[in-house]
Protein backbone atom coordinates (compact mmCIF):
# COMPACT_ATOMS: atom_id res chain seq x y z
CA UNK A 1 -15.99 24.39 126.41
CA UNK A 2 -19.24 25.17 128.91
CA UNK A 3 -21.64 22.54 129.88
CA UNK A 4 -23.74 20.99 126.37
CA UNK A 5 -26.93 21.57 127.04
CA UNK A 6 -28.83 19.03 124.87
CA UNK A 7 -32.62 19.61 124.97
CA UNK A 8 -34.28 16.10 124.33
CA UNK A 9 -37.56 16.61 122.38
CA UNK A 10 -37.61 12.54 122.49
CA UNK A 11 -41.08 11.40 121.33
CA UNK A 12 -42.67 15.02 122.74
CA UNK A 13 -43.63 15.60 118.38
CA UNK A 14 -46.38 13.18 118.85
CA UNK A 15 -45.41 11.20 115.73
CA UNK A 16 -45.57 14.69 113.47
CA UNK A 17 -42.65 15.58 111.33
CA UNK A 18 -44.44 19.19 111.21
CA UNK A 19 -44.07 19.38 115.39
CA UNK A 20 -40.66 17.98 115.77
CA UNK A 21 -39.61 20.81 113.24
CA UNK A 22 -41.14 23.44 115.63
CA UNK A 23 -39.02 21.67 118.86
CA UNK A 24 -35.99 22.43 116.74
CA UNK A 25 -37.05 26.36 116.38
CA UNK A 26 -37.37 26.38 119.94
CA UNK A 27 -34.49 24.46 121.25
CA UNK A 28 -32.76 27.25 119.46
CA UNK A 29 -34.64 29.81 120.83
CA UNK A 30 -33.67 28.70 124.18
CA UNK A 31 -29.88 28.71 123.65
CA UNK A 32 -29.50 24.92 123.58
CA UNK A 33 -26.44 23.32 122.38
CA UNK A 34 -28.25 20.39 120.61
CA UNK A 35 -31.59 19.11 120.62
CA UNK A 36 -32.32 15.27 120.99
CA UNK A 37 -34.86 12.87 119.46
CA UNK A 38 -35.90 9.17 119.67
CA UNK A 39 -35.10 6.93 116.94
CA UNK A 40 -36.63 3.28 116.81
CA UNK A 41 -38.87 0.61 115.12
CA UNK A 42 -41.23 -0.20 117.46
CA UNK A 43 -41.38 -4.11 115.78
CA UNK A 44 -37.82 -4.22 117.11
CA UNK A 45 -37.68 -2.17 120.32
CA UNK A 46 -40.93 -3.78 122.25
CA UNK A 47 -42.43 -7.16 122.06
CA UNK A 48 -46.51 -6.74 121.08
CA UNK A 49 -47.14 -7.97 124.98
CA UNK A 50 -44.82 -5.56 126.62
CA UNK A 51 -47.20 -3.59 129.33
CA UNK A 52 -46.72 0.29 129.76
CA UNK A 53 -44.50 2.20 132.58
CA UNK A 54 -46.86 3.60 135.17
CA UNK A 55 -46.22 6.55 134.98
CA UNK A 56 -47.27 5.76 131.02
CA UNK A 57 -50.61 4.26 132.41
CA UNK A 58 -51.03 7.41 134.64
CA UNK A 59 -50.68 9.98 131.45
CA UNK A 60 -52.21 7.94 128.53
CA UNK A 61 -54.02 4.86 129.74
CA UNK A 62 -54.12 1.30 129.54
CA UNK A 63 -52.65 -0.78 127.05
CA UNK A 64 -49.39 -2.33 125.63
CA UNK A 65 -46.06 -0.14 124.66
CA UNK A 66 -46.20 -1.23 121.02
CA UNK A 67 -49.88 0.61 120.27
CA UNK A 68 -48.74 3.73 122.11
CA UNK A 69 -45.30 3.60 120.46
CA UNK A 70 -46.16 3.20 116.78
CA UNK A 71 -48.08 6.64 117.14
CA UNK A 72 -44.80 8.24 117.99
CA UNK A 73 -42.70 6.87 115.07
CA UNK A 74 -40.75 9.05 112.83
CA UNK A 75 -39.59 7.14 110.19
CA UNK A 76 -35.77 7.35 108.86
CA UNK A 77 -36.57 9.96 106.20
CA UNK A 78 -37.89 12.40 108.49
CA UNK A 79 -34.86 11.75 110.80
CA UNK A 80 -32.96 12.52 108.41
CA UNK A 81 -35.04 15.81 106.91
CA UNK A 82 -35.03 16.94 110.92
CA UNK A 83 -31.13 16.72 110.73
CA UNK A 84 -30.87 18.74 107.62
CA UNK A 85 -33.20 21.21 109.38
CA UNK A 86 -31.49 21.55 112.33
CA UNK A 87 -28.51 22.33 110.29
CA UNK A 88 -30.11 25.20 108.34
CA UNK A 89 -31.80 26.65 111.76
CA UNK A 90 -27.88 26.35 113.72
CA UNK A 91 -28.40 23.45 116.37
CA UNK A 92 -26.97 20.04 116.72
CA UNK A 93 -29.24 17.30 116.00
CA UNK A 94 -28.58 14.31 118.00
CA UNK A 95 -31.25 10.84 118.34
CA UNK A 96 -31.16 8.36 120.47
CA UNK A 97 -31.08 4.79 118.87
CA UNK A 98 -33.49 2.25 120.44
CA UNK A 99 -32.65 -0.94 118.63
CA UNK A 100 -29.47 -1.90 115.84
CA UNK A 101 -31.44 -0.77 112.66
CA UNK A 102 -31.49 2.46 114.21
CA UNK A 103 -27.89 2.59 115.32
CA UNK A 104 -27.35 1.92 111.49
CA UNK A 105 -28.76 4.44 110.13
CA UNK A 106 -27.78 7.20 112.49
CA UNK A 107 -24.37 6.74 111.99
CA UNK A 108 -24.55 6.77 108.25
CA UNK A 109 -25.96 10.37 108.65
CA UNK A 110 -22.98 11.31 110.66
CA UNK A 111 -23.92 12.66 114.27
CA UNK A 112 -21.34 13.97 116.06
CA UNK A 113 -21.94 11.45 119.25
CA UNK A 114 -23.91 8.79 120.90
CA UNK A 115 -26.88 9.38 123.70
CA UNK A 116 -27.68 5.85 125.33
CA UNK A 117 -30.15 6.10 127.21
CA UNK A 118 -30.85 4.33 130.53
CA UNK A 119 -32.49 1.72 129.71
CA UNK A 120 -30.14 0.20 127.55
CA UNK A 121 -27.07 0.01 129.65
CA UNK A 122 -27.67 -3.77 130.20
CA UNK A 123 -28.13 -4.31 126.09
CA UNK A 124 -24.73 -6.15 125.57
CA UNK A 125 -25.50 -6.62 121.60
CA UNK A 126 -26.97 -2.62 121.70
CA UNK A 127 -23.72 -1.32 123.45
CA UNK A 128 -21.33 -3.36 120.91
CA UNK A 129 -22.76 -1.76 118.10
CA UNK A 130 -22.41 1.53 119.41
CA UNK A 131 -18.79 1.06 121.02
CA UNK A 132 -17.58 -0.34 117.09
CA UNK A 133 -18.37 3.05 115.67
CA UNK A 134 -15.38 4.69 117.30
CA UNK A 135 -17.95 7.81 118.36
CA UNK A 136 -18.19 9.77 121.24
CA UNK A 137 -20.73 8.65 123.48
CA UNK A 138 -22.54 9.96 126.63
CA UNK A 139 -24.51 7.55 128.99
CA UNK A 140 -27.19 7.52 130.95
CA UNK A 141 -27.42 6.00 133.98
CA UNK A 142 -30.94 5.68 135.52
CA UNK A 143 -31.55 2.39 137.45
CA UNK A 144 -28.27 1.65 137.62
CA UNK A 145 -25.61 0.58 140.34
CA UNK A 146 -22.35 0.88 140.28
CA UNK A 147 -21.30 -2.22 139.02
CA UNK A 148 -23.50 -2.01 136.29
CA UNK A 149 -21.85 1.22 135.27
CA UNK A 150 -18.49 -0.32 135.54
CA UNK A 151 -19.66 -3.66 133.36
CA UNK A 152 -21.18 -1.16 130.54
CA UNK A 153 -18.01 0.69 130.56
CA UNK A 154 -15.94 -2.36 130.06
CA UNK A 155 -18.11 -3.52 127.06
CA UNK A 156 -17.80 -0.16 125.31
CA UNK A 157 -13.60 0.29 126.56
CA UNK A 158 -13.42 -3.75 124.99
CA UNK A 159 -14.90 -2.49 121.65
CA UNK A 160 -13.45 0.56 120.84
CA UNK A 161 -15.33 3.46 122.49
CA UNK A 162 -12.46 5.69 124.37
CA UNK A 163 -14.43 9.20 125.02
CA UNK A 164 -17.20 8.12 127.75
CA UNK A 165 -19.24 10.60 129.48
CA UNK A 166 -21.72 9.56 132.10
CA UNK A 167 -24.83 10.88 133.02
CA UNK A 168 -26.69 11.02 136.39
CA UNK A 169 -29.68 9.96 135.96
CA UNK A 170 -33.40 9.17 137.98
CA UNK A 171 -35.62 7.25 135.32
CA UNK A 172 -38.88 8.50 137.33
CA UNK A 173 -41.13 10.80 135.62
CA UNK A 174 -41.08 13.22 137.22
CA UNK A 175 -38.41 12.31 139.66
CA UNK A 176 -39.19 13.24 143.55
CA UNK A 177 -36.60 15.76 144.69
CA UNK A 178 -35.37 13.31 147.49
CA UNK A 179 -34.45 10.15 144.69
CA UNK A 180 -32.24 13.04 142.66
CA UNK A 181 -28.88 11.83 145.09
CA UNK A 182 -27.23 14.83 143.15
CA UNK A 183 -23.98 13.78 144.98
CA UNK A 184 -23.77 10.62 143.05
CA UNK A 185 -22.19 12.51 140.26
CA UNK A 186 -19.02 13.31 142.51
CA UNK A 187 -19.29 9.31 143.04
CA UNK A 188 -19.12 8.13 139.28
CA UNK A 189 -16.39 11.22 138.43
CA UNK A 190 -14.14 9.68 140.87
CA UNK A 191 -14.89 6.17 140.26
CA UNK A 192 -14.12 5.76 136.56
CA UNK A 193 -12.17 8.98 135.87
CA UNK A 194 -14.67 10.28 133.17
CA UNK A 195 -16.94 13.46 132.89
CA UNK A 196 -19.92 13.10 134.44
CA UNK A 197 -23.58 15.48 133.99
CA UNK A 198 -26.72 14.70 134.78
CA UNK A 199 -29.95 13.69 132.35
CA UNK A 200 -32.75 15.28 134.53
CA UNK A 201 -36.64 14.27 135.00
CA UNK A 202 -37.61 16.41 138.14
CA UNK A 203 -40.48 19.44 137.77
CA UNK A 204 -38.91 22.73 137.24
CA UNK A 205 -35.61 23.72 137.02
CA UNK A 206 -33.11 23.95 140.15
CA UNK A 207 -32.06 20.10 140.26
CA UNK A 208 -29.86 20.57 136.82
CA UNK A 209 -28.89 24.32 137.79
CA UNK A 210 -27.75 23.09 141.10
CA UNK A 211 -26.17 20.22 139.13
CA UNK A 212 -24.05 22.47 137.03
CA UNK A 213 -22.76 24.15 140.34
CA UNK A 214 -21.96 20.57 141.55
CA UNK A 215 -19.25 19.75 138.31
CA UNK A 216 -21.81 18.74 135.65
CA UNK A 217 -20.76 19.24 131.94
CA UNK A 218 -23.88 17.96 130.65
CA UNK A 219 -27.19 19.09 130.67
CA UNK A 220 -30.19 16.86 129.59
CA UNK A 221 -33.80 17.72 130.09
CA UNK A 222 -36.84 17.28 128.41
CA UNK A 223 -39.08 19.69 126.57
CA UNK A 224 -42.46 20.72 124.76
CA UNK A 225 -44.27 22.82 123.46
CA UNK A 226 -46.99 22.19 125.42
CA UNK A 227 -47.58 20.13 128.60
CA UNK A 228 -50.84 20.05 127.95
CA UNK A 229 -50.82 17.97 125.06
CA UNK A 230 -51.17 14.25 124.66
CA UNK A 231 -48.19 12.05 125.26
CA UNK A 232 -46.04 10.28 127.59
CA UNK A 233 -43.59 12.49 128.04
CA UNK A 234 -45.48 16.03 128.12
CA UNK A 235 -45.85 16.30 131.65
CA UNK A 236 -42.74 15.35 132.69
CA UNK A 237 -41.24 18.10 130.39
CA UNK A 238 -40.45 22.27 130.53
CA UNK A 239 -41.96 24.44 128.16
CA UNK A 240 -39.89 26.85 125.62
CA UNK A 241 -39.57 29.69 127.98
CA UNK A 242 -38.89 27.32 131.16
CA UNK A 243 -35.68 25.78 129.01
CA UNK A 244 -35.09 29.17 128.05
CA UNK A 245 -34.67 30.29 131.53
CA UNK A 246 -32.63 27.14 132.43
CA UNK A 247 -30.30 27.60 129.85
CA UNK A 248 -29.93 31.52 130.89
CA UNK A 249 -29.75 30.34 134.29
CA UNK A 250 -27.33 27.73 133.51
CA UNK A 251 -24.87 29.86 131.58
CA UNK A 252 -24.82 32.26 134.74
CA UNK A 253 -23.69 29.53 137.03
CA UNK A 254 -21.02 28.75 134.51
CA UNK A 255 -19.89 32.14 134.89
CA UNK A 256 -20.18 32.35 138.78
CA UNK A 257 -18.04 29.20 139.46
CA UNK A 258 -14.83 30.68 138.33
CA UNK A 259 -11.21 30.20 138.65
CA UNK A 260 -10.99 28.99 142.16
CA UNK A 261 -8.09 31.78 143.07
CA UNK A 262 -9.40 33.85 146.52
CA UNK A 263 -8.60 37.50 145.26
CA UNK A 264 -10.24 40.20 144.80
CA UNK A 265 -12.57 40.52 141.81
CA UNK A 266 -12.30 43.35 138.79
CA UNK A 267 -15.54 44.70 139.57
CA UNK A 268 -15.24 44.58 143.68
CA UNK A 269 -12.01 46.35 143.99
CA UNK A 270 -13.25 49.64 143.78
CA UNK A 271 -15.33 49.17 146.57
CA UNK A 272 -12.21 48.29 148.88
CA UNK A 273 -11.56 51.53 150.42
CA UNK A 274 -15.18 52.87 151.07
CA UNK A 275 -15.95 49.43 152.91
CA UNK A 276 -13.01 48.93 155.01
CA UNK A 277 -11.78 51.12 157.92
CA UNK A 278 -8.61 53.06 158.75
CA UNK A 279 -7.25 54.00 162.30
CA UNK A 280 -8.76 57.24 163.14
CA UNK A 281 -9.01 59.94 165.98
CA UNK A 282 -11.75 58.94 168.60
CA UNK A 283 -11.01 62.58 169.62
CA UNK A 284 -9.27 66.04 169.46
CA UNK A 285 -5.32 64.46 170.02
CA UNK A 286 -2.28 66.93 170.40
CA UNK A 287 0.45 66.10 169.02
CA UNK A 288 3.10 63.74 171.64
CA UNK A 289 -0.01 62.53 172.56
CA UNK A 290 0.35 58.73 173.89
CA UNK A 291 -2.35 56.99 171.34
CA UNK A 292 -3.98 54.17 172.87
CA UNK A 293 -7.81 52.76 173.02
CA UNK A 294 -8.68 56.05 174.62
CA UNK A 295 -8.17 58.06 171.71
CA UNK A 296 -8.20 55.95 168.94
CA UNK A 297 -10.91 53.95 166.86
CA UNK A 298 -12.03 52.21 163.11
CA UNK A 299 -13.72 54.05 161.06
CA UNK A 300 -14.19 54.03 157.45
CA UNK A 301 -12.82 54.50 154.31
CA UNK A 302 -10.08 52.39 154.29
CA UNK A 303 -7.64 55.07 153.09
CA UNK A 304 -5.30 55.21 155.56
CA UNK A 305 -3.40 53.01 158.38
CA UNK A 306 -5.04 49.85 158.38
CA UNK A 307 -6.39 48.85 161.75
CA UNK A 308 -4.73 45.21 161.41
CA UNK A 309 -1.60 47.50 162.20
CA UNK A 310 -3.35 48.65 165.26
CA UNK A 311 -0.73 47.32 167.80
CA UNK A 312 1.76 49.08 165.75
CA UNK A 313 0.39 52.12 166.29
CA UNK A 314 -0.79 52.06 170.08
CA UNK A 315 1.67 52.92 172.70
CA UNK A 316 3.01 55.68 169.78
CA UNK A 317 3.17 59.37 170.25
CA UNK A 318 1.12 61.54 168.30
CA UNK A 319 3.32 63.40 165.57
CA UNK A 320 0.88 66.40 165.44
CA UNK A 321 -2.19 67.07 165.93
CA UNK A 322 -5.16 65.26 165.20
CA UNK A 323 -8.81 66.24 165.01
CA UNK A 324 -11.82 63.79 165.69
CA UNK A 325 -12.38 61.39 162.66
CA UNK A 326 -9.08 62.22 161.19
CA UNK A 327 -7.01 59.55 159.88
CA UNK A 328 -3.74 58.78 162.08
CA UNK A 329 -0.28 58.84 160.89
CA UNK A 330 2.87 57.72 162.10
């Protein structure tokens, strides 16, 4: 299998069943593998004083998590209408749970894995839930340290989740280029001996390319339709033809990383002879002609001696005659 590609949509439909409908049509458009909502009850996933992220306050203003929030609630019906859509239009539909009501009642509609997300990788109660459902489940890992990696593990291992993937992860939005630390991913692979991708927040699209050429297997990014509209997320995400082109991008990097074998390709062998050189005639030679640096040189096409037989061939006699440019035999 290539790298998943899972285009998270999150809370970019503004709270509109009609919008996150038209993220699914163009996750697919793009070539993602899956595309990746929110789920939560904002009563159980923020207390009423809880103050906004900055970068929240930067994009939508002052006030508390719960107002801005409860705009961008779907509720479980619509989750599970935007499932059944996603199945007619041909892409996975995957949510991330926020709080244990919403673990509930993704799992009784049957996704194929987990997404935690960051934040929750401390959660003890949150991870149980999720490890006693026997599912697949990826990780993110923004904020974290290593031991709090290994401790979130544990509780997951303890409870009875066996297929953990890990995600790199920067929860900035968007993330400076010089906080990515792409190299952690090499890090976590060898540490606990699991898959690792990367769940990315930068501008643009090298960092998870780049990724993807570092070992990644999973792709994460954020999405609109629109950056300009109004939202926490919005700026912080690509527009349809910018995932487009990192999914294109992405599958040719999959492509160009290969075997690891050193040989020469299908398409370059043909090119073999007219780029290397043979051992030619510098000059007119007659044949019993000592050949030596006076009247011998490289020259291409590679057709005939090769010149790593060169000191083979000097300190020979000429068996005929040679003119200029001609390949030598012997």
């Amino acid at each position: 299998m290539g790298v998943y590609i899972i285009a998270e949509a999150g809370v970019n439909h503004n709270g509109s069943y009609e919008l996150a409908c038209r993220l699914v049509d163009a996750a697919k458009t793009a070539g993602a593998d899956c595309i990746k909502f929110q789920t939560f009850k904002t009563k159980n996933l923020v207390s009423d004083n809880a103050k906004k992220a900055e970068y929240q306050r930067k994009i939508t203003g002052d006030g508390s998590q719960s107002d801005m929030l409860r705009k961008l609630e779907l509720s479980y019906d619509e989750f599970l209408g935007l499932k059944e859509y996603c199945g007619k239009v041909g892409i996975t539909f995957l949510s991330t749970p926020f709080d244990l009501d919403s673990i509930a009642f993704l799992n009784s509609i049957d996704m194929p894995f987990w997404k935690i997300p960051s934040g929750e990788i401390t959660n003890y109660p949150y991870l149980v839930a999720i490890a006693r459902t026997g599912k697949p489940v990826v990780m993110s890992t923004g904020m974290c340290n290593m031991k709090e990696i290994e401790d979130a593990i544990s509780v997951l291992r303890d409870n009875g989740a066996n297929d953990i993937k890990l995600l790199h992860c920067n929860t900035e939005y968007p993330t400076p280029y010089e906080d990515v630390n792409l190299k952690v991913m090499k890090t976590m692979n060898e540490a606990f001996k699991v898959e690792v991708g990367y769940s990315d927040h930068t501008n643009g699209i090298e960092v998870p390319i780049a990724a993807v050429a570092l070992g990644a297997t999973v792709i994460e990014k954020h999405f609109t339709l629109d950056r300009n509209m109004e939202g926490p997320d919005h700026k912080a995400s690509l527009e349809p033809d910018e995932l487009a082109a990192m999914v294109t991008s992405i599958r040719n990097i999959e492509k160009a990383m290969g075997n690891g074998i050193k040989e020469p390709s299908n398409s370059e062998v043909k090119n073999i002879k007219a780029a290397r050189k043979s051992i030619v005639a510098k000059r007119n030679i007659k044949a019993g002609e000592v050949l030596d640096e006076r009247n011998l040189t490289t020259k291409r096409p590679g057709t005939g001696i090769s010149p790593m037989r060169w000191n083979e061939v000097i300190g020979t006699r000429a068996i005929r005659d040679f003119d200029e440019d001609e390949s030598i035999e012997v």
